[in-house]
PDB file of N, CA and C in Angstrom:
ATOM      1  N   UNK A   1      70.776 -22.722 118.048  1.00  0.00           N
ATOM      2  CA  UNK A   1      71.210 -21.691 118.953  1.00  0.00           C
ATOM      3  C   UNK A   1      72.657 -21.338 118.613  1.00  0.00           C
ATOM      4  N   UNK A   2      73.012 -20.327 118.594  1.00  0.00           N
ATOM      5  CA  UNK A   2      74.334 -19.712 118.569  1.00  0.00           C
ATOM      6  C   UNK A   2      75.214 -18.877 119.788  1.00  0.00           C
ATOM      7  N   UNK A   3      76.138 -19.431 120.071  1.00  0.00           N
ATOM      8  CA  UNK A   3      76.976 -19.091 121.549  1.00  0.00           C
ATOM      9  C   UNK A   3      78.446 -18.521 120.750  1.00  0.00           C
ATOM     10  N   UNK A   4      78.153 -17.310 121.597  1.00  0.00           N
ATOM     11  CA  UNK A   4      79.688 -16.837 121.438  1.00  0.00           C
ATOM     12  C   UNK A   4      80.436 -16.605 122.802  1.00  0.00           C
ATOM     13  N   UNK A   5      81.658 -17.000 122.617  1.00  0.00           N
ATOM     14  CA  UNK A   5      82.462 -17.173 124.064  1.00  0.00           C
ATOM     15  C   UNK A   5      83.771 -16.574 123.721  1.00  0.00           C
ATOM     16  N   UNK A   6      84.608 -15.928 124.601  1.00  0.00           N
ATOM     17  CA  UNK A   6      85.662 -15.713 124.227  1.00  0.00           C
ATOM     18  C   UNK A   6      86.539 -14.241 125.116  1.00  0.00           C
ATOM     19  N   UNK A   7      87.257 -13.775 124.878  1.00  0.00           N
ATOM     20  CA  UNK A   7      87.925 -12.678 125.260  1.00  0.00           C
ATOM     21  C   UNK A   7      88.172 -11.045 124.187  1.00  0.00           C
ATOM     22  N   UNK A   8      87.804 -10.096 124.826  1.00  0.00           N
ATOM     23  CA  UNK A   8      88.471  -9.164 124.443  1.00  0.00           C
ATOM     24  C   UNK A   8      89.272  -8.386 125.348  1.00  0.00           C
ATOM     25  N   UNK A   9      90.550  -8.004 124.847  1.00  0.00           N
ATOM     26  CA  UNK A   9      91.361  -7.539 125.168  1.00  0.00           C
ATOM     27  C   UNK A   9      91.998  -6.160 124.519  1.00  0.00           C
ATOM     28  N   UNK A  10      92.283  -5.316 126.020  1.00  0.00           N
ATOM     29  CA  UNK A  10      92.461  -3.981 125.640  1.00  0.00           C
ATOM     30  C   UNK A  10      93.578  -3.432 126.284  1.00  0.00           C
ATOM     31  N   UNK A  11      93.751  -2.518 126.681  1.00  0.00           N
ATOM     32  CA  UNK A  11      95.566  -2.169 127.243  1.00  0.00           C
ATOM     33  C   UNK A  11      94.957  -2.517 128.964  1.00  0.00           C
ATOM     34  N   UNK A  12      95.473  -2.568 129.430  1.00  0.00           N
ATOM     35  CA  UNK A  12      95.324  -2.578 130.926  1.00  0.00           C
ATOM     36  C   UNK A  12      94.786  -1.276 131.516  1.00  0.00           C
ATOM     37  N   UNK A  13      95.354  -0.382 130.945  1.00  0.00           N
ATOM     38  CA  UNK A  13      94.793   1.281 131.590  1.00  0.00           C
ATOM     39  C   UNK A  13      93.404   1.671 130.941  1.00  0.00           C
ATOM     40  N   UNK A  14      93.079   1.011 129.898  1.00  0.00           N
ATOM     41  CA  UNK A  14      91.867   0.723 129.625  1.00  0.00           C
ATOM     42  C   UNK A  14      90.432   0.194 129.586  1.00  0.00           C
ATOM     43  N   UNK A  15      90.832  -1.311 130.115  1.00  0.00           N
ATOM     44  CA  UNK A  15      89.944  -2.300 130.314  1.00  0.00           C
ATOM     45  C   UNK A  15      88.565  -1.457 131.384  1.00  0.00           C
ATOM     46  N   UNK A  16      88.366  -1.131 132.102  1.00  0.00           N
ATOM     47  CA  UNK A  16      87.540  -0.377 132.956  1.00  0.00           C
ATOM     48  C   UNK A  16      86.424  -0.115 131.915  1.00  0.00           C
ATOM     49  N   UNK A  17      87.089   0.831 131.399  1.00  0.00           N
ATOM     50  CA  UNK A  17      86.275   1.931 130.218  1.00  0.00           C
ATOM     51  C   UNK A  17      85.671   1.151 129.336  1.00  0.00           C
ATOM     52  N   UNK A  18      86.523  -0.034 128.463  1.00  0.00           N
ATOM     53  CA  UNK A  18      85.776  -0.813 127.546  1.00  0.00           C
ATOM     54  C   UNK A  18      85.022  -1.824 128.690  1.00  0.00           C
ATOM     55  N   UNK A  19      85.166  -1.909 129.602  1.00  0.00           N
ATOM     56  CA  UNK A  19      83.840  -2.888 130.760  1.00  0.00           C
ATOM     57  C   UNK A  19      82.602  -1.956 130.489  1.00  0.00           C
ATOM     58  N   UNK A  20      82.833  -0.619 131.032  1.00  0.00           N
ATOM     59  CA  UNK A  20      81.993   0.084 131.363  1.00  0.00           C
ATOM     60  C   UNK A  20      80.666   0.491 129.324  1.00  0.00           C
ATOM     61  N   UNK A  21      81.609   0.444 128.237  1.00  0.00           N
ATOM     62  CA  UNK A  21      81.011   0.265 126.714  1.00  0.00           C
ATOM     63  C   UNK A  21      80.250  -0.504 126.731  1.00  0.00           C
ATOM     64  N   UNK A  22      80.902  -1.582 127.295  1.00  0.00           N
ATOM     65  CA  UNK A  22      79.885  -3.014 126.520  1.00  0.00           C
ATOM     66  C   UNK A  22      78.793  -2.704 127.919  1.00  0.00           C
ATOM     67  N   UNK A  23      78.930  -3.099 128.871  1.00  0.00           N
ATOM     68  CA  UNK A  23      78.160  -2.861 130.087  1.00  0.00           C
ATOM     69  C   UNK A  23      76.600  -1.978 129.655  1.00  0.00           C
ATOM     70  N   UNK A  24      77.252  -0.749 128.903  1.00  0.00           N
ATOM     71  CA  UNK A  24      75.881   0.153 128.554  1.00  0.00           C
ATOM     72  C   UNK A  24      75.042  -0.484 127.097  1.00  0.00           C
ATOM     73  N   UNK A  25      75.549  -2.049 127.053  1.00  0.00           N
ATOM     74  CA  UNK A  25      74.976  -2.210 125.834  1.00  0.00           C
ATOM     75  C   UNK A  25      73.709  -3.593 126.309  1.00  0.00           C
ATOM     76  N   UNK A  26      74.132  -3.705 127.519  1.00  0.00           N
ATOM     77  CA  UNK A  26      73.081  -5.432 128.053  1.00  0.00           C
ATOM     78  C   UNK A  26      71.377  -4.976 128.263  1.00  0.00           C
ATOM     79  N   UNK A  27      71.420  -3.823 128.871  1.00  0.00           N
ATOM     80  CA  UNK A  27      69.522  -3.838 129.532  1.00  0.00           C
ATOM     81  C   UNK A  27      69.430  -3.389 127.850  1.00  0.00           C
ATOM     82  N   UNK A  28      69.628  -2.873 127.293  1.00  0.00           N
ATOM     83  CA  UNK A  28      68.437  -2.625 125.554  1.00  0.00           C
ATOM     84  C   UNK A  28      68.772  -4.620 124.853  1.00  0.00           C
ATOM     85  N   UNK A  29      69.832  -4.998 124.651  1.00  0.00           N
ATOM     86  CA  UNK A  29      70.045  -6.273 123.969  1.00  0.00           C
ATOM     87  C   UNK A  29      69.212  -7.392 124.855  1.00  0.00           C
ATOM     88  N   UNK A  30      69.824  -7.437 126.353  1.00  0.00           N
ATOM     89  CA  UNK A  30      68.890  -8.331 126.716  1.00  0.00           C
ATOM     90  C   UNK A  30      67.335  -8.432 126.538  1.00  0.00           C
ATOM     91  N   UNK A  31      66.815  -7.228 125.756  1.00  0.00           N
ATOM     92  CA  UNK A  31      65.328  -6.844 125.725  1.00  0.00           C
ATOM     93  C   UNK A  31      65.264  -7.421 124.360  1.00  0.00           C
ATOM     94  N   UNK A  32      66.225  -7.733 123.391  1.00  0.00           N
ATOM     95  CA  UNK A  32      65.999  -8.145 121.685  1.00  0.00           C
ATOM     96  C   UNK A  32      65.043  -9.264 121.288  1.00  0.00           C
ATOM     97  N   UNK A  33      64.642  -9.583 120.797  1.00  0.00           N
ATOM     98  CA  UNK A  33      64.217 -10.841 120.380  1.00  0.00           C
ATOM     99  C   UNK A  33      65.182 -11.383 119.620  1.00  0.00           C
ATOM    100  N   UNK A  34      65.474 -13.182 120.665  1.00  0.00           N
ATOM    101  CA  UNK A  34      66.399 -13.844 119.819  1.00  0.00           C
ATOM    102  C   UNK A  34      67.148 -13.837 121.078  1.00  0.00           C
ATOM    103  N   UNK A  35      67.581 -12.591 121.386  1.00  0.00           N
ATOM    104  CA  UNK A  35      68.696 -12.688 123.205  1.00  0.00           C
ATOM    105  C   UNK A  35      68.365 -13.639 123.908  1.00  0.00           C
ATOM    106  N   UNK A  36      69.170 -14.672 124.201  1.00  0.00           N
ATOM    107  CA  UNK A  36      69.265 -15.467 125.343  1.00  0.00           C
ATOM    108  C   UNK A  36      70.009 -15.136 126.756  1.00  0.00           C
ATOM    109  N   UNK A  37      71.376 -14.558 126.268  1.00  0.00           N
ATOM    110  CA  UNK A  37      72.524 -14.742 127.263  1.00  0.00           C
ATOM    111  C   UNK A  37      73.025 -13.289 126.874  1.00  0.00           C
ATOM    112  N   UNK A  38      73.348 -12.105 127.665  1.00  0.00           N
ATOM    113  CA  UNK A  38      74.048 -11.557 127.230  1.00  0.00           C
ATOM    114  C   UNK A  38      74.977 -10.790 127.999  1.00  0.00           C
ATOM    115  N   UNK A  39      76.356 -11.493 128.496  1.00  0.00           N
ATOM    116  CA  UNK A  39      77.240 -10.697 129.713  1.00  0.00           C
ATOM    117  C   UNK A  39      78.707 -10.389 128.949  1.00  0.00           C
ATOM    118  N   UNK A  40      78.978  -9.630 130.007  1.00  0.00           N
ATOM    119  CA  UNK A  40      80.499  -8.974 129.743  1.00  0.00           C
ATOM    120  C   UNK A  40      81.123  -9.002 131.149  1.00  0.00           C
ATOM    121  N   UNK A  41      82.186  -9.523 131.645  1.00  0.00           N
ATOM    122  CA  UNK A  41      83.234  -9.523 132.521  1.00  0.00           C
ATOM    123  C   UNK A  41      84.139  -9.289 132.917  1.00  0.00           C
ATOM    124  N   UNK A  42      85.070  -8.579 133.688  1.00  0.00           N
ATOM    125  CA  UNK A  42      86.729  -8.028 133.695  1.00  0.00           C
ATOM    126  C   UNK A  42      87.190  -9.299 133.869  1.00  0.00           C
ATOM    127  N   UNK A  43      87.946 -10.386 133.166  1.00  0.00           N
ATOM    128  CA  UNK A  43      88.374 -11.540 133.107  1.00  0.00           C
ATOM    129  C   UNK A  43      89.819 -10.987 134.327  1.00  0.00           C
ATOM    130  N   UNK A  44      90.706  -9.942 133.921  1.00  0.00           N
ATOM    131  CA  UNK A  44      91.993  -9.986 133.966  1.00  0.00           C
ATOM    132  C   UNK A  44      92.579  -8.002 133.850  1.00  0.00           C
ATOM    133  N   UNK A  45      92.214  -7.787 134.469  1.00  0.00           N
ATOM    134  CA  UNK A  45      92.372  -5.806 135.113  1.00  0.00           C
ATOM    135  C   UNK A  45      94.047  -5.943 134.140  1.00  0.00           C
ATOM    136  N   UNK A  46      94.863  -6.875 134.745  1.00  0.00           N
ATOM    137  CA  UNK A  46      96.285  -6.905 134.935  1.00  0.00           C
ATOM    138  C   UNK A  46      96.513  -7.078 133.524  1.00  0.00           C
ATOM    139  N   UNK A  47      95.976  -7.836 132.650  1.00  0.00           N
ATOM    140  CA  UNK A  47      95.605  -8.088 131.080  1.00  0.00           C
ATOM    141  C   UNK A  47      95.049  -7.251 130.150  1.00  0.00           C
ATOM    142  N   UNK A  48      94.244  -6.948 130.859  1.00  0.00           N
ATOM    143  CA  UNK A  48      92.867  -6.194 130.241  1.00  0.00           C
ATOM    144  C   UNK A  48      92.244  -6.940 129.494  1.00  0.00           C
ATOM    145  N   UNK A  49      91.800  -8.025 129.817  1.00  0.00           N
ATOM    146  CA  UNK A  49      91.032  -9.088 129.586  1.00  0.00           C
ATOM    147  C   UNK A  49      90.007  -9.626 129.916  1.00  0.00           C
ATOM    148  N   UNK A  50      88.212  -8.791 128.957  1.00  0.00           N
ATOM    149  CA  UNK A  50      86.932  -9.358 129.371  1.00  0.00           C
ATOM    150  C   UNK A  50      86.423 -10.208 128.462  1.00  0.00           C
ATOM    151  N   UNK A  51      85.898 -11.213 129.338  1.00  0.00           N
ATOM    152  CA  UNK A  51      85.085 -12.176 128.945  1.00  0.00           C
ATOM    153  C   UNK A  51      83.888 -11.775 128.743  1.00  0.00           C
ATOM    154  N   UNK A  52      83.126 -12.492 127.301  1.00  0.00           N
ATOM    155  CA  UNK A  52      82.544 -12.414 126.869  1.00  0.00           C
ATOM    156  C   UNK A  52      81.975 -13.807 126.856  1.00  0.00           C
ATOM    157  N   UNK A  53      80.571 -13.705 126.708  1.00  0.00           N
ATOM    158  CA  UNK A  53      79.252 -15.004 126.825  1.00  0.00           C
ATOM    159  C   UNK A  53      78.112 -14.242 126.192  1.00  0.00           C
ATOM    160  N   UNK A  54      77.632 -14.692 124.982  1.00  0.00           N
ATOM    161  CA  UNK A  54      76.466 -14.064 124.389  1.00  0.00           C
ATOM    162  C   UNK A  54      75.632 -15.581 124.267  1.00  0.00           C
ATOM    163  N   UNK A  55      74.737 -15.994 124.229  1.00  0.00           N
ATOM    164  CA  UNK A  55      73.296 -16.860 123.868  1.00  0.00           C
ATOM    165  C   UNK A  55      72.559 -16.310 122.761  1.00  0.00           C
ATOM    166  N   UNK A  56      72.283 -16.636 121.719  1.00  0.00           N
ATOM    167  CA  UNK A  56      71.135 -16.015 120.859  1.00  0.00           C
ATOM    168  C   UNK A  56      70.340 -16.931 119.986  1.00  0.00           C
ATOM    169  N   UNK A  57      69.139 -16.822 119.997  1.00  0.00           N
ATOM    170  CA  UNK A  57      68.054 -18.360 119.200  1.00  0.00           C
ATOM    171  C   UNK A  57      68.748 -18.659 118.165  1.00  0.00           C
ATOM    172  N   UNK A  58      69.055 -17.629 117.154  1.00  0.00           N
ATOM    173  CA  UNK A  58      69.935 -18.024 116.002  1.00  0.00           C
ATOM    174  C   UNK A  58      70.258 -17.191 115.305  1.00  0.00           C
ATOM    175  N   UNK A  59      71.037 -17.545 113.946  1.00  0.00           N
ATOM    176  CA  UNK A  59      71.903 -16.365 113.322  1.00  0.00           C
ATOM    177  C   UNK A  59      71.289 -14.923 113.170  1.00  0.00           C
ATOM    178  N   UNK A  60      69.979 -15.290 112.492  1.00  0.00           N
ATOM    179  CA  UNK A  60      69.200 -13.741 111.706  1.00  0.00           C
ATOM    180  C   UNK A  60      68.862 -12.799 113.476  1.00  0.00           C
ATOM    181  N   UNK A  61      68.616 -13.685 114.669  1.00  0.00           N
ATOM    182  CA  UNK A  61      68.852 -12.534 116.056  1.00  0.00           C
ATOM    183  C   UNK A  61      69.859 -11.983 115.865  1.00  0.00           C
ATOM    184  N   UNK A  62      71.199 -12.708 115.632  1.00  0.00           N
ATOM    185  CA  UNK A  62      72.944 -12.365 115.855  1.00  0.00           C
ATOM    186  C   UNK A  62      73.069 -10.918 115.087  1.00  0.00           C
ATOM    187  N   UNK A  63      72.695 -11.624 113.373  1.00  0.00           N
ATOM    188  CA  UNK A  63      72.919 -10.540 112.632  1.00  0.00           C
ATOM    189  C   UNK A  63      71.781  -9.324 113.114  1.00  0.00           C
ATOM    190  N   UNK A  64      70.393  -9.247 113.184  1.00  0.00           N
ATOM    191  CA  UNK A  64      70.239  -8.183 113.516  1.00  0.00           C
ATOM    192  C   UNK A  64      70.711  -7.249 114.852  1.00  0.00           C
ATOM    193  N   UNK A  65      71.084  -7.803 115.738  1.00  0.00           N
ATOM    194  CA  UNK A  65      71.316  -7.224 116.343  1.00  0.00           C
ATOM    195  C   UNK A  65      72.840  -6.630 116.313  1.00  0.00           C
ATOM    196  N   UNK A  66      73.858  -7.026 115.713  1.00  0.00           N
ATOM    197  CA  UNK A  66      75.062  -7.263 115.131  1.00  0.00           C
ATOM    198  C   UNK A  66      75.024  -5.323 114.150  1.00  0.00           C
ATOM    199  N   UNK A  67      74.266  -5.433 113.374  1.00  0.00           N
ATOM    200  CA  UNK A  67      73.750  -4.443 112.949  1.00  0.00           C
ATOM    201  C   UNK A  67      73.382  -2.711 113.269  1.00  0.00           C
ATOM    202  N   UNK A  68      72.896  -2.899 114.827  1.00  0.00           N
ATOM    203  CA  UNK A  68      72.140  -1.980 114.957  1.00  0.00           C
ATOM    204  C   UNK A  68      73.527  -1.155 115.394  1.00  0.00           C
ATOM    205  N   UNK A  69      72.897   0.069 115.370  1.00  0.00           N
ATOM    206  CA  UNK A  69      74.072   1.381 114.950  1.00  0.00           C
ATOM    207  C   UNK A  69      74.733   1.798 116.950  1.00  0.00           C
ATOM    208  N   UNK A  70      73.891   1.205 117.530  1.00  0.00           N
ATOM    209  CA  UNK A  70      74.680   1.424 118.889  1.00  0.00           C
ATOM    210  C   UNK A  70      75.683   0.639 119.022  1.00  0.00           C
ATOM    211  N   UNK A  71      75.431  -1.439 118.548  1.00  0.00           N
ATOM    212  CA  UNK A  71      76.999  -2.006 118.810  1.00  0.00           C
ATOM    213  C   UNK A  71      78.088  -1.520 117.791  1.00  0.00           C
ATOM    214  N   UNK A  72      77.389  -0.739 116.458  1.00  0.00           N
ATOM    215  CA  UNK A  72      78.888  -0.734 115.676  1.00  0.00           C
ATOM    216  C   UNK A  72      79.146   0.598 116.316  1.00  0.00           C
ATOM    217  N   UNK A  73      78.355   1.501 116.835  1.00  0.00           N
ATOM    218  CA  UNK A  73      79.044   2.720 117.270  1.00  0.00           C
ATOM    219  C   UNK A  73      80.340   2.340 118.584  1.00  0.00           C
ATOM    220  N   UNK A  74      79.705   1.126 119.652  1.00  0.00           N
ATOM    221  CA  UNK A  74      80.921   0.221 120.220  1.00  0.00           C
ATOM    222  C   UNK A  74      81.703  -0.110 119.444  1.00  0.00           C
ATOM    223  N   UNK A  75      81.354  -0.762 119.195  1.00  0.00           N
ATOM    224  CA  UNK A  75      82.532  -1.778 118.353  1.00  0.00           C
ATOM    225  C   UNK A  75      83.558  -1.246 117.077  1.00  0.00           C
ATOM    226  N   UNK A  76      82.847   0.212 117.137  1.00  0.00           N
ATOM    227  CA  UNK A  76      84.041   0.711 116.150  1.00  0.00           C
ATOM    228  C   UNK A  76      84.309   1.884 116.501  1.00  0.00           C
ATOM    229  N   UNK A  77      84.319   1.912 117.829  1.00  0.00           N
ATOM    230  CA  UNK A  77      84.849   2.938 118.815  1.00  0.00           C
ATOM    231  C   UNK A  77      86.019   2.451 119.269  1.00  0.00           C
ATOM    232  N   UNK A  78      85.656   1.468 119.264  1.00  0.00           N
ATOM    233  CA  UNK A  78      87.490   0.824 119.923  1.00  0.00           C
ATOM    234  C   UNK A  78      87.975  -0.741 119.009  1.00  0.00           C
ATOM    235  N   UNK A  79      87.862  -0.030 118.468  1.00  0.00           N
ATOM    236  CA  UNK A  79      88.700  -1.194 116.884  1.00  0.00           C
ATOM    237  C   UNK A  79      90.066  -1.170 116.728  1.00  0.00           C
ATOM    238  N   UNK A  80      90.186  -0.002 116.942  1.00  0.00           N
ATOM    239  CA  UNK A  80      91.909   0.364 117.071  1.00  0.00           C
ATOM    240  C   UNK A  80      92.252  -0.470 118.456  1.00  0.00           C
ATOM    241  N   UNK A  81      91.746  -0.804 119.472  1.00  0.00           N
ATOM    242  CA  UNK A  81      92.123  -0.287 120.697  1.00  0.00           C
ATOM    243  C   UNK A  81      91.512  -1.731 121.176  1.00  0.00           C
ATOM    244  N   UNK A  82      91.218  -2.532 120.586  1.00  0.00           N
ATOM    245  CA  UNK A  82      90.532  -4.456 121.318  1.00  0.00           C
ATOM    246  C   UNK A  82      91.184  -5.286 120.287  1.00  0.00           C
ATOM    247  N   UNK A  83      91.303  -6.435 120.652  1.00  0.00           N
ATOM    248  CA  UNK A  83      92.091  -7.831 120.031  1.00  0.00           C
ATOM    249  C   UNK A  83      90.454  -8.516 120.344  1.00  0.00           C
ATOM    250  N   UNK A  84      89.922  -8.924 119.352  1.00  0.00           N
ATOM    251  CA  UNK A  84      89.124 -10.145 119.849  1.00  0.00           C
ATOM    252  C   UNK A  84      89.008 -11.728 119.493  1.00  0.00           C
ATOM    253  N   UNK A  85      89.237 -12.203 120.418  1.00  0.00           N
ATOM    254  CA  UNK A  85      89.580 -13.605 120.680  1.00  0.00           C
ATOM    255  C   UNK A  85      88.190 -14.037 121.216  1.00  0.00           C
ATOM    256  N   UNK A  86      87.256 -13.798 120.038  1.00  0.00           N
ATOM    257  CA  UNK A  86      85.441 -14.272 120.595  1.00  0.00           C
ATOM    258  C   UNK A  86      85.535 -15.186 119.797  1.00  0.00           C
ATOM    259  N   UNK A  87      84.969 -16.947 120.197  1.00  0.00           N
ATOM    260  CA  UNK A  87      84.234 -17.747 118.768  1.00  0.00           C
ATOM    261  C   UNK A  87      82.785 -18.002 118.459  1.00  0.00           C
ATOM    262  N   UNK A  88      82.660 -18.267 117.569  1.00  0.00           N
ATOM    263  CA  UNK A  88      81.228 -18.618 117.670  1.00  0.00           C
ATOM    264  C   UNK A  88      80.497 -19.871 117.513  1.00  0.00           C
ATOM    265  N   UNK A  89      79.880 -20.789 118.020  1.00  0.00           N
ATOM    266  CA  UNK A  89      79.676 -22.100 117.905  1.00  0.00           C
ATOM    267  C   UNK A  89      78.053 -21.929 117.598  1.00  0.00           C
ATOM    268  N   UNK A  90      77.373 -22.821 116.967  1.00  0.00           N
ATOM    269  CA  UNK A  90      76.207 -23.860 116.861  1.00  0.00           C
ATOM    270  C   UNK A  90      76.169 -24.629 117.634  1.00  0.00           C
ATOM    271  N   UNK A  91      74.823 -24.704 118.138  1.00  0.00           N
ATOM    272  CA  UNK A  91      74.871 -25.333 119.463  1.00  0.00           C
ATOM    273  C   UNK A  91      73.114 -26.249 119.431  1.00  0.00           C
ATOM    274  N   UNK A  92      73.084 -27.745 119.746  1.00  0.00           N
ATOM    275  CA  UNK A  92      71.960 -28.199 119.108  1.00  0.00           C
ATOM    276  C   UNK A  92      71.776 -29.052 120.815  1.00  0.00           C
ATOM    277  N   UNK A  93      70.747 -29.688 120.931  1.00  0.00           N
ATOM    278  CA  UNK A  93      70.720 -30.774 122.197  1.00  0.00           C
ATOM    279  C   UNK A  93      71.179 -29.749 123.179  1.00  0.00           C
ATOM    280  N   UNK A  94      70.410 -28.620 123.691  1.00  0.00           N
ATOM    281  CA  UNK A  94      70.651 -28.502 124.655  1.00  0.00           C
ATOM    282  C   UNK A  94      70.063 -28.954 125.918  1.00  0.00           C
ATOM    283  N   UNK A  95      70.674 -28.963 127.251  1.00  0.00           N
ATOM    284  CA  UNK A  95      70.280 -29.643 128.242  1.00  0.00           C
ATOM    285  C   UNK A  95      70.799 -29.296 129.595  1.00  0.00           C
ATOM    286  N   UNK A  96      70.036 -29.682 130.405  1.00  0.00           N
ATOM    287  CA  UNK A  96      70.561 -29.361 131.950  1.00  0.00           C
ATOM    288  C   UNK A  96      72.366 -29.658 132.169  1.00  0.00           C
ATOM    289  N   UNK A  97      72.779 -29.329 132.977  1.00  0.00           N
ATOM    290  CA  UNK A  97      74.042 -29.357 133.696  1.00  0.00           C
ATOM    291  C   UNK A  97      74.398 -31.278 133.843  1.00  0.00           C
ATOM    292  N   UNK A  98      73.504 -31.791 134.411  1.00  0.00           N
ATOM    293  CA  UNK A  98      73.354 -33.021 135.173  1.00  0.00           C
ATOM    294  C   UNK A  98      72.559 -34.068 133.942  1.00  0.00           C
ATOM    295  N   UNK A  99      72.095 -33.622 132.728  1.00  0.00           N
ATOM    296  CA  UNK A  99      71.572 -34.678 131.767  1.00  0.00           C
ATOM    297  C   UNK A  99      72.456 -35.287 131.198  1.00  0.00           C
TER     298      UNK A  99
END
């Protein structure tokens, strides 16, 4: 499984707008095969700082979906305009909260 966690960050007078980008990108991705997890958050208005949490079975989900021409039309809509501070981990033994 592959987890990405992390922050992007945008000007403060901005953050809304890039909420509202990624936001129009969850009901088609959460439908992907391979999607586990897929949210976006206003971490920090005052920052302009959203959190990011993606889940995906594994890389070849990541990359295809990584691919398709709606996230790069995001994601390179505001390239100029985001810092991203996302990582990405491998993730094996997963388990309840309490195991």
């Amino acid at each position: 499984m592959i987890i990405l966690a992390g922050h992007l960050k945008t000007s403060p007078d901005l953050v809304e707008e890039l909420a509202a980008a990624l936001q129009s990108l969850v009901a088609g991705t959460v439908l992907e095969d391979g999607c586990l997890d897929y949210h976006f958050a206003i971490d920090s208005k005052a920052e302009g700082s959203i959190l990011v949490y993606e889940r995906w079975r594994d890389q070849d989900a990541l990359s295809t979906h990584l691919a398709l021409p709606a996230i790069g039309a995001v994601l390179g809509g505001w390239a100029d305009r985001i810092e991203i501070t996302v990582r990405k981990f491998d993730a094996a033994n997963e388990r309840g909260f309490t195991d």
